[in-house]
Protein backbone atom coordinates (compact mmCIF):
# COMPACT_ATOMS: atom_id res chain seq x y z
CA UNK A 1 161.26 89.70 88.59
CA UNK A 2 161.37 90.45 84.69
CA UNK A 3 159.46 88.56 82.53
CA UNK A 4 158.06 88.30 78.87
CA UNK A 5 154.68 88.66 77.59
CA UNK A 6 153.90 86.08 74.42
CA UNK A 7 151.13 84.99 72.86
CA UNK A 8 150.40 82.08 70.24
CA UNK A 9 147.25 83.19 68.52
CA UNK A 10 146.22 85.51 72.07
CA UNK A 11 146.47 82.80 74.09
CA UNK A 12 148.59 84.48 75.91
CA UNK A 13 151.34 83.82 79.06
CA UNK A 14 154.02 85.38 81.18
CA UNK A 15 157.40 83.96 80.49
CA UNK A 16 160.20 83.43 83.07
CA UNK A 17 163.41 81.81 82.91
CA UNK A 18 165.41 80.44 85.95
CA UNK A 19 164.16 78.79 89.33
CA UNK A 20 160.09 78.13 90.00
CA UNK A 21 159.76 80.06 93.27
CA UNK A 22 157.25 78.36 96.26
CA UNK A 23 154.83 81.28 95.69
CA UNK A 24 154.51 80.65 91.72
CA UNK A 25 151.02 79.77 92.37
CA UNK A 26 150.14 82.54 93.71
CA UNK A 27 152.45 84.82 91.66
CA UNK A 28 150.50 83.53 88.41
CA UNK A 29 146.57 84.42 90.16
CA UNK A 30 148.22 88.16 90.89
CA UNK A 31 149.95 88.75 87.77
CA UNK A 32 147.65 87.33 85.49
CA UNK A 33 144.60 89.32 86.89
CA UNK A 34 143.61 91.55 83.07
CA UNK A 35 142.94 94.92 85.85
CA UNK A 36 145.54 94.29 89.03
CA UNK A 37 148.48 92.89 86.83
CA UNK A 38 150.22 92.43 84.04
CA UNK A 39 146.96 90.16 82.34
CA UNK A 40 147.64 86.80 80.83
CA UNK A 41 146.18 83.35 80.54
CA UNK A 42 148.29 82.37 83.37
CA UNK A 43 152.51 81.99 84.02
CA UNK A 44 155.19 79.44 82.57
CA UNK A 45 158.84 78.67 84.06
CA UNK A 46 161.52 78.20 81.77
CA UNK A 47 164.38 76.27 83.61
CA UNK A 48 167.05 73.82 82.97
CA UNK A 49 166.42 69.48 82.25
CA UNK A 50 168.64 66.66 83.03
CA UNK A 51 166.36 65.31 80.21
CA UNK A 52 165.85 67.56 77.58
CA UNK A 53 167.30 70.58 76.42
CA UNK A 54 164.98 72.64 78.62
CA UNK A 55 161.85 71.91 80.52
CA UNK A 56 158.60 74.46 81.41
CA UNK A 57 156.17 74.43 84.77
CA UNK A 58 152.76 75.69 83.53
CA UNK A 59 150.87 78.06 86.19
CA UNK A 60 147.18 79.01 85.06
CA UNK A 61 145.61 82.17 85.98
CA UNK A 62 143.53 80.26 88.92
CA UNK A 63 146.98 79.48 90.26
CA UNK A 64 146.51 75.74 89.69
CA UNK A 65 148.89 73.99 86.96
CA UNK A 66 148.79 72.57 83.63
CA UNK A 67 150.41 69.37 82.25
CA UNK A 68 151.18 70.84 78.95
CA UNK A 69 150.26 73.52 76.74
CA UNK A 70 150.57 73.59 73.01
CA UNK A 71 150.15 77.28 72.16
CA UNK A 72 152.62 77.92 75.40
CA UNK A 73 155.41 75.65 74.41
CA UNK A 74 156.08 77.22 70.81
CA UNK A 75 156.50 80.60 72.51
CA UNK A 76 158.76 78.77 74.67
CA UNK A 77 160.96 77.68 71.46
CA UNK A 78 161.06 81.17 70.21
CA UNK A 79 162.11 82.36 73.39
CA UNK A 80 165.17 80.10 74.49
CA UNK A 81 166.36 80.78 70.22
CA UNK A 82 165.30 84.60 70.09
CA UNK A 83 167.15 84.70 73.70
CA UNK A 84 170.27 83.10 72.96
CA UNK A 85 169.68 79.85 75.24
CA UNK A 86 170.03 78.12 72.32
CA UNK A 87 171.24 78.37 68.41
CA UNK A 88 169.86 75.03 67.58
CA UNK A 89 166.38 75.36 65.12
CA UNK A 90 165.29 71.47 67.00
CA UNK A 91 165.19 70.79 70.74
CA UNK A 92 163.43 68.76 73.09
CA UNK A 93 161.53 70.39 76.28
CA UNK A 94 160.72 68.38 79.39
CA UNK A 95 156.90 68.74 80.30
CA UNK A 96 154.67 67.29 83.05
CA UNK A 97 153.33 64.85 80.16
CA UNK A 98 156.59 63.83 78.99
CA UNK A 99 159.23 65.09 76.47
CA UNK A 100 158.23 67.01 72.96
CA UNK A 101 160.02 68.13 70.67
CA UNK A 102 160.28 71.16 68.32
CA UNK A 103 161.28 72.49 65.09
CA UNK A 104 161.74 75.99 64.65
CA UNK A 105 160.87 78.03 61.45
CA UNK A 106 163.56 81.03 61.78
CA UNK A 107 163.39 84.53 59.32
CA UNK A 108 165.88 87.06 59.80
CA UNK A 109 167.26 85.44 62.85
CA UNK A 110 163.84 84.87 64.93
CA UNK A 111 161.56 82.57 65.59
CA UNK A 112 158.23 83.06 63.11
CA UNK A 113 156.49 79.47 63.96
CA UNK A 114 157.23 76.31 65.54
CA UNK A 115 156.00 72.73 65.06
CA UNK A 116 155.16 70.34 67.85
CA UNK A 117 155.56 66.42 68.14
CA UNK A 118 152.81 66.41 70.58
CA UNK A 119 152.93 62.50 70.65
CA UNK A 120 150.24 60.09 70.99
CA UNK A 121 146.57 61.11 71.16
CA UNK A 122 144.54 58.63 73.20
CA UNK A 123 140.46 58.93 72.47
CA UNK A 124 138.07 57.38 74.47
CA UNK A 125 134.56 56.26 74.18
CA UNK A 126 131.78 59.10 73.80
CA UNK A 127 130.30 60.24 77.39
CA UNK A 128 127.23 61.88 78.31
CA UNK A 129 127.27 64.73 80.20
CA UNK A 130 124.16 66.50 82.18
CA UNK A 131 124.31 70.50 81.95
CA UNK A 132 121.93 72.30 83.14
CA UNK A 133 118.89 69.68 82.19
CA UNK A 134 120.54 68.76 79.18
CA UNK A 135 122.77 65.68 78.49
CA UNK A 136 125.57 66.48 75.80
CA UNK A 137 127.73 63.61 74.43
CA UNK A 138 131.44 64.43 73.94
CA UNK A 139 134.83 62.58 73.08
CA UNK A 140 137.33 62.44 75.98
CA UNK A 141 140.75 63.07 74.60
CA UNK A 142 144.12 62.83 75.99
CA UNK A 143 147.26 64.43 74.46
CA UNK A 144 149.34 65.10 77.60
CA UNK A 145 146.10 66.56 79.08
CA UNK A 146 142.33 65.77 79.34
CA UNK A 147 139.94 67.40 77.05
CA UNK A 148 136.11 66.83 76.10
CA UNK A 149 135.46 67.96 72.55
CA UNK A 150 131.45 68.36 72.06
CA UNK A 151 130.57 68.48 68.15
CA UNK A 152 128.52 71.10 67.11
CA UNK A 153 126.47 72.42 63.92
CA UNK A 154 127.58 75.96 64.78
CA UNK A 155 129.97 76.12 67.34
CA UNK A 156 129.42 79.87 67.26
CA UNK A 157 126.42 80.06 69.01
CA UNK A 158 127.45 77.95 72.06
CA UNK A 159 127.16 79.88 75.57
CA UNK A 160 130.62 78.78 76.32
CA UNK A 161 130.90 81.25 78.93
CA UNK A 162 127.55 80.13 80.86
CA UNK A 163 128.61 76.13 80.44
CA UNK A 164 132.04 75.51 80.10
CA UNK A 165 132.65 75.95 83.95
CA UNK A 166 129.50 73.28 84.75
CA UNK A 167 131.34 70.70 82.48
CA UNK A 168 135.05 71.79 83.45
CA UNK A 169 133.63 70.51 86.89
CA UNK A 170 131.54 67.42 86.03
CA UNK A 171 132.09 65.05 88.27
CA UNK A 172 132.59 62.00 84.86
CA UNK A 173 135.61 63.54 84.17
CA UNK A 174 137.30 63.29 87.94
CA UNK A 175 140.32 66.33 88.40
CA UNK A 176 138.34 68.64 85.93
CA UNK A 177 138.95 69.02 82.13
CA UNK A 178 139.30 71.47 79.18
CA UNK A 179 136.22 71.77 77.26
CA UNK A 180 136.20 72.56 73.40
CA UNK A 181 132.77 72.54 71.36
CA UNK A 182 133.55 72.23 67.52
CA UNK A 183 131.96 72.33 64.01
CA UNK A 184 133.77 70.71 61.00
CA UNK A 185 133.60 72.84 57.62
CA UNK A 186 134.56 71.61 54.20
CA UNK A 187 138.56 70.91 52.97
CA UNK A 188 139.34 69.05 56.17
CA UNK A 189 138.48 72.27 58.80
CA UNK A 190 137.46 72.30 62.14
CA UNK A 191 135.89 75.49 63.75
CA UNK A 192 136.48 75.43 67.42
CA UNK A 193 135.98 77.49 70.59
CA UNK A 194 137.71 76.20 74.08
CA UNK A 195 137.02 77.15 78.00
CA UNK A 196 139.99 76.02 79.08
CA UNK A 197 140.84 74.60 82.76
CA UNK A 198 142.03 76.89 85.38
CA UNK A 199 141.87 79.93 82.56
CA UNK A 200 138.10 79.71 81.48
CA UNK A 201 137.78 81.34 77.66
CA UNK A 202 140.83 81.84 75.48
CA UNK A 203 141.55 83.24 72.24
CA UNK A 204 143.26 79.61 70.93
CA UNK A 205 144.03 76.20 73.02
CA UNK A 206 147.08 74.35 71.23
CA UNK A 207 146.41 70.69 72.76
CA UNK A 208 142.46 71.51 72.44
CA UNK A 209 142.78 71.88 68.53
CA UNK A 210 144.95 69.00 68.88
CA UNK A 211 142.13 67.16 70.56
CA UNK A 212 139.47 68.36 68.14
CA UNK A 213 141.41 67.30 65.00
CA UNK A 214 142.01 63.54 66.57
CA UNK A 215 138.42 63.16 67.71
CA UNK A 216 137.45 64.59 64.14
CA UNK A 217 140.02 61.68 62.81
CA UNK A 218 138.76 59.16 64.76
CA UNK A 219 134.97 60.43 64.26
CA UNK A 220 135.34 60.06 60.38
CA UNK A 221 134.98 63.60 60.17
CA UNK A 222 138.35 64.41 58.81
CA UNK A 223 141.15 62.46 57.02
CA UNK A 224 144.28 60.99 59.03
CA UNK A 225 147.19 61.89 57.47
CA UNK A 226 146.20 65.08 55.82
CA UNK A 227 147.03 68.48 57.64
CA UNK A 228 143.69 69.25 59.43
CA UNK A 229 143.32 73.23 59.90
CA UNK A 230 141.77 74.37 63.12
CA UNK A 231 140.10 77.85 63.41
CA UNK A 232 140.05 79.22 67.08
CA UNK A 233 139.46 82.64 67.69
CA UNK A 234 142.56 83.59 67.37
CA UNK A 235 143.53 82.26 64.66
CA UNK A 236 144.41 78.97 62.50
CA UNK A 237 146.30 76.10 63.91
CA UNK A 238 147.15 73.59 61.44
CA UNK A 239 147.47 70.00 63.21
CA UNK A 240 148.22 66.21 61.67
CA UNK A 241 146.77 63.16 62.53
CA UNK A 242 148.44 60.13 61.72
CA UNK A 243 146.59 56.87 61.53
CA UNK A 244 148.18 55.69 64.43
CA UNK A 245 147.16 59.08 66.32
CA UNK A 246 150.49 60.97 66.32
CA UNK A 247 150.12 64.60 66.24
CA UNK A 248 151.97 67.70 64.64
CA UNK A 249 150.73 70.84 65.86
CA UNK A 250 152.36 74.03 64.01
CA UNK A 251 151.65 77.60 64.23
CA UNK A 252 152.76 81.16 65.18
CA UNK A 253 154.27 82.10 68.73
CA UNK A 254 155.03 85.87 69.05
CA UNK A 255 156.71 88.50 71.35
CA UNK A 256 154.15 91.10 73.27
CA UNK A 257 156.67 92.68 75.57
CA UNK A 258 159.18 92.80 78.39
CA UNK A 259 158.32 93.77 82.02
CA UNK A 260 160.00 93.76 85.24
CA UNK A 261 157.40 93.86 88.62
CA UNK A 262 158.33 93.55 92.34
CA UNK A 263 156.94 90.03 94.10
C-alpha cells in the first residue's frame, strides 16, 4: 500500500487514495504507532462521491473514526490538486458531517493553504464537569464533531496529558469528545491546546480552533465577523465567525513524504 505523509501545523495523517479496506481500523492503530510504524495522528481515505467531488473516511490512531477533521481535510485539497485528481482551485468533499467545501491558495503550481466552509457551529449551554475532585465548566461545541472548550487564564500550564483522557471519557458528554482548554490574548487571539479523541495530544486540531473561536464569539470574548487567530502548538489557524455562527477555517497543509508498506 503507498501512502502520503501530511501534516497541517503537525497534526499529522497518512493519506490514501482508492477503496477503504475492512481492516482500515486496524491498519490506522499499526501504522500510526510513532516506534512500530510509519507515526501519525491516525489514517484518512481519499475515494470517489456521488456527492461531491471527492469524499474522506477519517481513521484515528486508536483505530476508531472521526466525523471530520479540519487540519486533515486541507491536506486532502492539496493532495487531490498537487496529485492531478483535480485542476480545479474550489471543490466540495463528502464527510461523515456533511459536505464542505474548499478554496485552494496555489504558488508555483501547488497547494500552499486552503480555506474551509466548515458550516454551522452549534454551542450549547456551559456544563460542569468533575475531574479528579474538581468540577470544570466548559462550552459544548459542535462543528461536524463534539468538542468541550474549557477557558483558561494560562492555558499553558494545564496537565492536558494527565486530564484530557478523564474528560474525553466523561460520561455528560455520551460517545466521548475532543477536549481543548483555551486562553484569549489581546487583537482578537485565542491560545489553545487540544487532547483530541481517539489521538490524545496533537500539535493543532482544525475543528477544535474552530470550536474555541465560536465559543469565544458566543462568550463575548472575541468579535463575530472579524478573523479570530488561533495559536495551537503548531502553529496559527486563522478562523471566522459569523454572527449567525458560520465558520472559515484557513491555514497551511503540507507534504512530509511518500511511503509504500506491506498490510
Amino acid at each position: 500500500m503507498r501512502f502520503t505523509k501530511m501534516q497541517g501545523l503537525g497534526n499529522d495523517y497518512l493519506y490514501v487514495f482508492g477503496d477503504i479496506p475492512e481492516n482500515a481500523p486496524e491498519i490506522s492503530r499499526r501504522l500510526s504507532d510513532r516506534r512500530f510504524g510509519a507515526g501519525s495522528d491516525g489514517m484518512i481515505y481519499i475515494s470517489g462521491s456521488s456527492t461531491a467531488d471527492f469524499s474522506m473516511r477519517i481513521f484515528n490512531a486508536d483505530g476508531s473514526e472521526a466525523e471530520m477533521c479540519g487540519n486533515g481535510i486541507r491536506c486532502v485539497g492539496k493532495y487531490v490538486y498537487d496529485k492531478g485528481y483535480t485542476d480545479r482551485k474550489t471543490l466540495t468533499v463528502e464527510t461523515l458531517s456533511g459536505i464542505k467545501k474548499l478554496s485552494l491558495d496555489v504558488r508555483r503550481g501547488k497547494v500552499r493553504s486552503v480555506s474551509v466552509e466548515m458550516g454551522q457551529a452549534k454551542t450549547g449551554d456551559d456544563v460542569t464537569v468533575a475531574v479528579r475532585g474538581k468540577r470544570l465548566v466548559c462550552t459544548p461545541v459542535s462543528v461536524g464533531n463534539p468538542h468541550a472548550v474549557f477557558f483558561t487564564e494560562n492555558a499553558e500550564t494545564v496537565p492536558l496529558e494527565e486530564i484530557g483522557p478523564v474528560i474525553e471519557y466523561a460520561p455528560v458528554f455520551g460517545r466521548r469528545v475532543n477536549v481543548e482548554f483555551a486562553s484569549v490574548m489581546p487583537g482578537n487571539t485565542v491560545r489553545m491546546r487540544v487532547w483530541e479523541r481517539g489521538s490524545g495530544i496533537t500539535m493543532a486540531c482544525g475543528t477544535g480552533a474552530c470550536a474555541a473561536a465560536a465559543a469565544a464569539v458566543k462568550k463575548k470574548l472575541c468579535s463575530a465577523d472579524v478573523p479570530v487567530t488561533v495559536v495551537l502548538d503548531g502553529g496559527k489557524l486563522t478562523v471566522n465567525v459569523s454572527r449567525d455562527g458560520l465558520i472559515t477555517m484557513t491555514g497551511p497543509a503540507e507534504t512530509v513524504y511518500e511511503g509504500e508498506t506491506e498490510i
